[in-house]
C-alpha atoms as a PDB file:
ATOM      1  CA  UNK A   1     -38.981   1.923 -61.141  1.00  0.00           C
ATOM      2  CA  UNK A   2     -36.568   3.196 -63.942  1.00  0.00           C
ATOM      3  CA  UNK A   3     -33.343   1.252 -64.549  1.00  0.00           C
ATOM      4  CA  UNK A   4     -30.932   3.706 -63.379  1.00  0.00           C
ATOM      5  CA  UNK A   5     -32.730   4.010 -59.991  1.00  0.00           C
ATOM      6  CA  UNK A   6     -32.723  -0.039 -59.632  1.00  0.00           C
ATOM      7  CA  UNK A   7     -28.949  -0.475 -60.559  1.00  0.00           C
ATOM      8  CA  UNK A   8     -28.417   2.815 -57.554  1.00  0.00           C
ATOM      9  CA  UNK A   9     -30.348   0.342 -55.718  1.00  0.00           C
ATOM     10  CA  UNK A  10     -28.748  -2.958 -55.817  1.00  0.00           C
ATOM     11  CA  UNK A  11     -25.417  -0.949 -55.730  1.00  0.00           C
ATOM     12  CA  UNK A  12     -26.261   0.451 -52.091  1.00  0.00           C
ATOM     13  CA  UNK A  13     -27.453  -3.114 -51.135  1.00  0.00           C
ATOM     14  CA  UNK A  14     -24.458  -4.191 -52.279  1.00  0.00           C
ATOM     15  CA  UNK A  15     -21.970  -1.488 -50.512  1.00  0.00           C
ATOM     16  CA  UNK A  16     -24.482  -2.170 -47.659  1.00  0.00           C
ATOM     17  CA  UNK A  17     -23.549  -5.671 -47.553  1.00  0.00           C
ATOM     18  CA  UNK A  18     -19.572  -5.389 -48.226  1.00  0.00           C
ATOM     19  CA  UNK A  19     -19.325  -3.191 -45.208  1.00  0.00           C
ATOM     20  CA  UNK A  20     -21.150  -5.530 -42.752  1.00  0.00           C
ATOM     21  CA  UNK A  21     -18.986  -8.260 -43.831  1.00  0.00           C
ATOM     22  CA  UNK A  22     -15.633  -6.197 -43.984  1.00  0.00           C
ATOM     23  CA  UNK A  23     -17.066  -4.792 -40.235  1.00  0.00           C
ATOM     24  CA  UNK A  24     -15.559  -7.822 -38.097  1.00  0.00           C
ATOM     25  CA  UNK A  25     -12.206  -8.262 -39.602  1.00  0.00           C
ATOM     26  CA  UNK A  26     -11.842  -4.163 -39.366  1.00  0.00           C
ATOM     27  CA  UNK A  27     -12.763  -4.170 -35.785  1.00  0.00           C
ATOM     28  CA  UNK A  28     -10.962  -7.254 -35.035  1.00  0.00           C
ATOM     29  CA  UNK A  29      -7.547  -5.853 -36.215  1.00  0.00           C
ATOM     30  CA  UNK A  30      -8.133  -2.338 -34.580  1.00  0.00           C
ATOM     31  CA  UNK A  31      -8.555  -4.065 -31.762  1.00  0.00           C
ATOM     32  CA  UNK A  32      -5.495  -6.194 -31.937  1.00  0.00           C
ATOM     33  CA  UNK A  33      -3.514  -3.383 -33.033  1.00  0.00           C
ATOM     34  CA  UNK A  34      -4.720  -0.842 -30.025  1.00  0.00           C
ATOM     35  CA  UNK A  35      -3.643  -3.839 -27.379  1.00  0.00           C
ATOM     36  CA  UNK A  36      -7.008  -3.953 -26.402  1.00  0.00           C
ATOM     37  CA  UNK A  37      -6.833  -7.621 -23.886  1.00  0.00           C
ATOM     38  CA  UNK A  38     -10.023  -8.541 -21.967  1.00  0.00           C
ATOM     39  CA  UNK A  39     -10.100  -9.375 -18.501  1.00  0.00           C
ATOM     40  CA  UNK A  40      -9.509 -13.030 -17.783  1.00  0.00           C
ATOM     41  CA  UNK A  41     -12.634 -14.717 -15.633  1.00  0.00           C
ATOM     42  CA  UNK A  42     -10.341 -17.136 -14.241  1.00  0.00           C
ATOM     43  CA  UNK A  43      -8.914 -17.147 -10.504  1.00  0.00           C
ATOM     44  CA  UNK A  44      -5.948 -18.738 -10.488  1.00  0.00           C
ATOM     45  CA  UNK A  45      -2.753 -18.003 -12.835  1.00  0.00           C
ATOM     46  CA  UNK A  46      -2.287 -18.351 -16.285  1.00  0.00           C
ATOM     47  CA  UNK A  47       1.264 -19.808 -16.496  1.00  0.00           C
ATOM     48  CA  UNK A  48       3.230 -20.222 -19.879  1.00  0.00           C
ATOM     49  CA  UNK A  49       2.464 -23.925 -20.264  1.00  0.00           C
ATOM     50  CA  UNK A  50       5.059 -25.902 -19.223  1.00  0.00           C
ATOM     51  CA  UNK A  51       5.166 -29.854 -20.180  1.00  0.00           C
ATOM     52  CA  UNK A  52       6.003 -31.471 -16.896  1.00  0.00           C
ATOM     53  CA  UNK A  53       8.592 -34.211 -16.864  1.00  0.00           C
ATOM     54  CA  UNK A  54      10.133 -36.142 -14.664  1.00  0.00           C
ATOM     55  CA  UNK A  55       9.242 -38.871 -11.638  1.00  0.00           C
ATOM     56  CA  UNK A  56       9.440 -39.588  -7.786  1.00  0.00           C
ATOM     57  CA  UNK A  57       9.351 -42.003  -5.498  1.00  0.00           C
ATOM     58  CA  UNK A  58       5.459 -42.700  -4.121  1.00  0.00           C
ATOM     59  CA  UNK A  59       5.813 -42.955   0.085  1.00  0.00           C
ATOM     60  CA  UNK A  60       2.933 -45.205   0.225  1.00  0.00           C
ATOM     61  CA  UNK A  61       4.804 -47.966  -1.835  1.00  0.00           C
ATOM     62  CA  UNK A  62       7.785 -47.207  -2.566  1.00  0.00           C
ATOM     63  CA  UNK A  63       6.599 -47.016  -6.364  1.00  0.00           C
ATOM     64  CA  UNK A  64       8.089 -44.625  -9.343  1.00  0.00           C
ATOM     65  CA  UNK A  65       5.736 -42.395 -10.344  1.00  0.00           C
ATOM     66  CA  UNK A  66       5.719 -40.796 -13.290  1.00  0.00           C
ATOM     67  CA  UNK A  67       4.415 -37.546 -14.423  1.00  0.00           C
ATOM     68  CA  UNK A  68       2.797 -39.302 -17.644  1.00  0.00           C
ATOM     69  CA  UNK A  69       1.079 -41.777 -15.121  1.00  0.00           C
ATOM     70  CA  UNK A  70      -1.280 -39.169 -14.535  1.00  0.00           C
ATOM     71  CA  UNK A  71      -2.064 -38.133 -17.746  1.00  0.00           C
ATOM     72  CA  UNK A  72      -6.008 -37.824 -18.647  1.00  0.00           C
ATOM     73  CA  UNK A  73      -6.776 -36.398 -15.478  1.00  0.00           C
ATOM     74  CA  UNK A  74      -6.437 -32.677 -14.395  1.00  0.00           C
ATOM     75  CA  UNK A  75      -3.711 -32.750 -11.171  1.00  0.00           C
ATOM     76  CA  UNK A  76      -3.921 -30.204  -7.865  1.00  0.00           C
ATOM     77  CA  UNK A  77      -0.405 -30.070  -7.357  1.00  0.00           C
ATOM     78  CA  UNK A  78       1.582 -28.704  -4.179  1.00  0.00           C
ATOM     79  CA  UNK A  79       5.156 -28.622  -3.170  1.00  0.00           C
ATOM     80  CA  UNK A  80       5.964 -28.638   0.218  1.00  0.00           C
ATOM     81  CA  UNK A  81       8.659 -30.275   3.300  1.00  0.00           C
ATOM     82  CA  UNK A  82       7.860 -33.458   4.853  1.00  0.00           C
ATOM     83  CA  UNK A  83       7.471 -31.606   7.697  1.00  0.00           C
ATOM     84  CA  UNK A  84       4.058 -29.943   7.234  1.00  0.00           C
ATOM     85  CA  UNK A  85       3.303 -26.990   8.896  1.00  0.00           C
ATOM     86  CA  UNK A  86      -0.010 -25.666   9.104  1.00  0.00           C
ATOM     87  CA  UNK A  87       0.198 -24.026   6.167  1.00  0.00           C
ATOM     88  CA  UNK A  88       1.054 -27.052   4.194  1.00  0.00           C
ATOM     89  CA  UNK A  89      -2.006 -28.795   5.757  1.00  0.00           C
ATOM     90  CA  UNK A  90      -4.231 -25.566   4.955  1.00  0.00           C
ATOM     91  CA  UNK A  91      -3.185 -26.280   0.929  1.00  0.00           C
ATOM     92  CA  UNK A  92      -3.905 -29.932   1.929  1.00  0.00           C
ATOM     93  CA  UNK A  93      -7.258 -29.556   3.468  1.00  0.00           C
ATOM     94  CA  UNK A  94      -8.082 -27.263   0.156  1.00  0.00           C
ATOM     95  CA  UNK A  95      -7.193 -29.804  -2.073  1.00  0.00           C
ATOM     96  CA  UNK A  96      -9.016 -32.327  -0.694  1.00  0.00           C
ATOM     97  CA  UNK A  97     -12.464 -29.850  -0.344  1.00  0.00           C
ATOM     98  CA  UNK A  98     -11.960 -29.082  -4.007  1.00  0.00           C
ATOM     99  CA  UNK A  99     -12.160 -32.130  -5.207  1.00  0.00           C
ATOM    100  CA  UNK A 100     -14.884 -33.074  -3.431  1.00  0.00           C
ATOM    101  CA  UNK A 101     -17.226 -30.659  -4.692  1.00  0.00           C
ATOM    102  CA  UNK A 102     -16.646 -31.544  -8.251  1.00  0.00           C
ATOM    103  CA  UNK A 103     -19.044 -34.330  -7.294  1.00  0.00           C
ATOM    104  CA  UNK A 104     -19.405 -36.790 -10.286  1.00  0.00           C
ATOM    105  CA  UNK A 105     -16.576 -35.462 -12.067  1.00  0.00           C
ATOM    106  CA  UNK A 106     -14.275 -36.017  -8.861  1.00  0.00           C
ATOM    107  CA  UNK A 107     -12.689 -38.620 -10.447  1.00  0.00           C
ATOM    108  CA  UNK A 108     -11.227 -36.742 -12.845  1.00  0.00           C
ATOM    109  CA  UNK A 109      -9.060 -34.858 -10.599  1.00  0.00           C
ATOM    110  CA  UNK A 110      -5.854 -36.137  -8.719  1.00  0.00           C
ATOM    111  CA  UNK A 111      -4.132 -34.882  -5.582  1.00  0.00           C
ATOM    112  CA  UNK A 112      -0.163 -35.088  -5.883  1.00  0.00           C
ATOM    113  CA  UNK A 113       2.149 -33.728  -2.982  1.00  0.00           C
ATOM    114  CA  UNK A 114       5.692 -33.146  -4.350  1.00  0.00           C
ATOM    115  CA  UNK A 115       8.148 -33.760  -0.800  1.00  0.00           C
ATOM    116  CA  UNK A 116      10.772 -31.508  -1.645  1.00  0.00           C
ATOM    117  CA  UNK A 117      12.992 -32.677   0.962  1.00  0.00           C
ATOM    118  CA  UNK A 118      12.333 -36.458   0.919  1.00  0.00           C
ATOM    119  CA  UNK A 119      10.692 -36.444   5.051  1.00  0.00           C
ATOM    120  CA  UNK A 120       8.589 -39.203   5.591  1.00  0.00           C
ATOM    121  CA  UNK A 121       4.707 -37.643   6.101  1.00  0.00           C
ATOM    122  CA  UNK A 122       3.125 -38.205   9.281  1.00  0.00           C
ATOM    123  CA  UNK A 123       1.135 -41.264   9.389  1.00  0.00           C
ATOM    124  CA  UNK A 124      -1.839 -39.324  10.360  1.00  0.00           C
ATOM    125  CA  UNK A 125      -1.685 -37.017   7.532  1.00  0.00           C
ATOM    126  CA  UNK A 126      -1.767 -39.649   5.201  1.00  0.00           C
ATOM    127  CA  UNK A 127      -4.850 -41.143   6.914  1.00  0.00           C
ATOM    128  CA  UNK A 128      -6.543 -38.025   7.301  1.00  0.00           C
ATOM    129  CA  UNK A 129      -5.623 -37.334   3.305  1.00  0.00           C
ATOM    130  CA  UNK A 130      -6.323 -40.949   2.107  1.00  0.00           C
ATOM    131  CA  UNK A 131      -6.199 -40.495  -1.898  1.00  0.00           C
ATOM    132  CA  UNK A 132      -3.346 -37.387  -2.067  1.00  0.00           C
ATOM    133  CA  UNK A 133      -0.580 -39.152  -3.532  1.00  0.00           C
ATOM    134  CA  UNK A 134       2.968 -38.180  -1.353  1.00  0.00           C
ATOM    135  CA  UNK A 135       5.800 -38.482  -3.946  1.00  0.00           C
ATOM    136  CA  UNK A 136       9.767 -37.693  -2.854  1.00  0.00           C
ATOM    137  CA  UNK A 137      10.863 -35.606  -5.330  1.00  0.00           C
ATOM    138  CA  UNK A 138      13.955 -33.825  -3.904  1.00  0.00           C
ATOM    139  CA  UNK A 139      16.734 -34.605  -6.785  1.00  0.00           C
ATOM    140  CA  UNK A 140      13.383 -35.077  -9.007  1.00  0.00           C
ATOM    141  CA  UNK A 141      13.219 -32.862 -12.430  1.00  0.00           C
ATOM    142  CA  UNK A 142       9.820 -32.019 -11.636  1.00  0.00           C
ATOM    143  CA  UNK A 143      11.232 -29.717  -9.176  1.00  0.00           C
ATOM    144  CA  UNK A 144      13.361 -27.550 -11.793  1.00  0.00           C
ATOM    145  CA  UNK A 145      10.353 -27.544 -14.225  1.00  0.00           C
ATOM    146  CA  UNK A 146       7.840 -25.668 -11.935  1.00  0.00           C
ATOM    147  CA  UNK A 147       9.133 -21.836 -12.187  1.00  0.00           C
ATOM    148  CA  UNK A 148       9.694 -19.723  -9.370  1.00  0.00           C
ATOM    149  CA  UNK A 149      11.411 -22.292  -7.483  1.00  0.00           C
ATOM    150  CA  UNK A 150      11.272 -19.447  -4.149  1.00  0.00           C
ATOM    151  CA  UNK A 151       8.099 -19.470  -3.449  1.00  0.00           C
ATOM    152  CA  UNK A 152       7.094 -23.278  -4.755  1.00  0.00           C
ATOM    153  CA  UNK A 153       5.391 -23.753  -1.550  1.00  0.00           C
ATOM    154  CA  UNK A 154       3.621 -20.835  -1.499  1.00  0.00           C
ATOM    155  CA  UNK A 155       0.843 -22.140  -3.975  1.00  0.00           C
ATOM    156  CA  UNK A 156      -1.101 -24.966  -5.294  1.00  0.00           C
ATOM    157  CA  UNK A 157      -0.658 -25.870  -9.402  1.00  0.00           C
ATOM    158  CA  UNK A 158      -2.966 -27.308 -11.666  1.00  0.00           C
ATOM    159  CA  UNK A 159      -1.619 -29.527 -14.285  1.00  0.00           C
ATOM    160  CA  UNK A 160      -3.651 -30.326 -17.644  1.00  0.00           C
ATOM    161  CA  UNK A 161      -4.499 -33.923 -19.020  1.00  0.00           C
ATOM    162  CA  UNK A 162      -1.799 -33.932 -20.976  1.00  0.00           C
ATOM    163  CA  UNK A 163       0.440 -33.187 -18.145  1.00  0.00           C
ATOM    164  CA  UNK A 164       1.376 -29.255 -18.959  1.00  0.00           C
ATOM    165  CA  UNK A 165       1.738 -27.550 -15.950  1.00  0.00           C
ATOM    166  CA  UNK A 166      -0.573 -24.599 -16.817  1.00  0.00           C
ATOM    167  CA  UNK A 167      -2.164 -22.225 -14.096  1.00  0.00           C
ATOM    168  CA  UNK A 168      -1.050 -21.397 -10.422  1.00  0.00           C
ATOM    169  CA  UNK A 169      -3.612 -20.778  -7.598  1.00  0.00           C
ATOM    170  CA  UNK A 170      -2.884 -17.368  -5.265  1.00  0.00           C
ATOM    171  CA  UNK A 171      -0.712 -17.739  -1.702  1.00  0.00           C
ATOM    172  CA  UNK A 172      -3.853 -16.210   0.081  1.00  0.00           C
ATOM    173  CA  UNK A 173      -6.152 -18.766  -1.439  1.00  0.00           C
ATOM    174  CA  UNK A 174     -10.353 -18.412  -1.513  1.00  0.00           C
ATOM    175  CA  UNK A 175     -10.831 -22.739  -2.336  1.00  0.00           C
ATOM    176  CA  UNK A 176     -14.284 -22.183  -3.902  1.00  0.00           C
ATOM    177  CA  UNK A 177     -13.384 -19.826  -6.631  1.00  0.00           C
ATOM    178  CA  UNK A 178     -10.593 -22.304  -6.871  1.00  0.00           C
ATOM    179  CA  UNK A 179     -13.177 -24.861  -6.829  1.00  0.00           C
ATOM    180  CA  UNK A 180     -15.121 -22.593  -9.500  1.00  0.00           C
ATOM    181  CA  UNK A 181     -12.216 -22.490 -12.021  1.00  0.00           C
ATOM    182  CA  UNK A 182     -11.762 -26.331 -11.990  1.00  0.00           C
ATOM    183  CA  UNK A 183     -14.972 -26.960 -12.071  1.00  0.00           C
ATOM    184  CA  UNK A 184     -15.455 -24.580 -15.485  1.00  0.00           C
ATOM    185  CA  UNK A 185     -12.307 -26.432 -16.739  1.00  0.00           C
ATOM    186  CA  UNK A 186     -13.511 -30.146 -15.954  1.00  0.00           C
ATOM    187  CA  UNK A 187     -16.687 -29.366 -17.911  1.00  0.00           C
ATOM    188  CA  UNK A 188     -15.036 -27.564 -21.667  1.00  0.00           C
ATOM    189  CA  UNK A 189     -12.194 -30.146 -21.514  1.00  0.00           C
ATOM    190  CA  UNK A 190     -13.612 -33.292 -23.435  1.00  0.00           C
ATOM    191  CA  UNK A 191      -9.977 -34.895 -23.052  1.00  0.00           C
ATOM    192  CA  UNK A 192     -10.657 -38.448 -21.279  1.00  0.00           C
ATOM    193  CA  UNK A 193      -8.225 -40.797 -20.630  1.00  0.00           C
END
């Protein structure tokens, strides 16, 4: 092989290999620039995250509770009256399902009822719902922080770890793709507490 048909040679290796690495950052920015947005796998909500501050007053002892006493763990939040209709205990009953089929990673995931309206809960809800923690938060911040303050009760939140209020499940709930997103969440989140 002469030396003007080797230097043609490594210069079309070269182009060659220029264009595959130029390829991904071309195609990335088309795509970026064409608002090209892949569906989301998830079920519930994306929210804008939302750091949740604030406290209430825990039924079951009269406690404070924090929201950064529940940091580490992922939180199934709902917002509902004292008076719990069936759709209230509906949300409850989900909550409760979902976290049991997370299995081992079950404790990883807390149950919080924000009382909007301060009613003591039946005695045989908190029985049947041993573990959901019932916290008056009427005058509470936490109240202002979750958006959409209408239709509060119409859904059950999920708050991160590090106690960002973060996704929203739909009113007309299916609990085991709800059960599938937290489940996909509890196992790519390495954040322990």
């Amino acid at each position: 092989m002469s030396n003007e048909n080797l230097q043609k040679a490594n210069r079309r290796k070269l182009i060659i290999l220029l264009l595959l690495l130029l390829a991904p950052v071309v195609i990335s920015y088309t795509l970026f620039f064409s608002d090209y947005r892949p569906e989301s796998s998830n079920y519930g909500e994306l929210l804008n995250v939302q750091k949740l501050s604030g406290s209430g007053v825990d039924q079951s002892d009269n406690t404070i509770l924090r929201m950064k006493d529940l940091r580490g763990k992922w939180v199934m939040l709902m917002v509902n009256s004292g008076h719990c209709d069936e759709a209230c205990q509906l949300k409850l009953y989900y909550m409760r399902q979902v976290r049991l089929v997370q299995n081992t990673e079950k404790h990883r995931v807390e149950r919080l009822w924000l009382i909007d309206d301060n009613v003591p809960v039946d005695a045989d809800l908190v029985e049947k719902y041993e573990g959901t923690r019932f916290v008056n938060a009427r005058d509470s911040e936490l109240l202002e922080l979750i958006a959409t303050r209408e239709t509060q009760q119409n859904h059950i939140f999920l708050v991160d770890p590090m106690g960002n209020l973060m996704m929203r499940f739909p009113e007309d709930l299916d609990p085991s793709l709800m059960a599938k997103d937290i489940k996909h969440l509890l196992h790519v989140s390495q954040i322990e507490h």
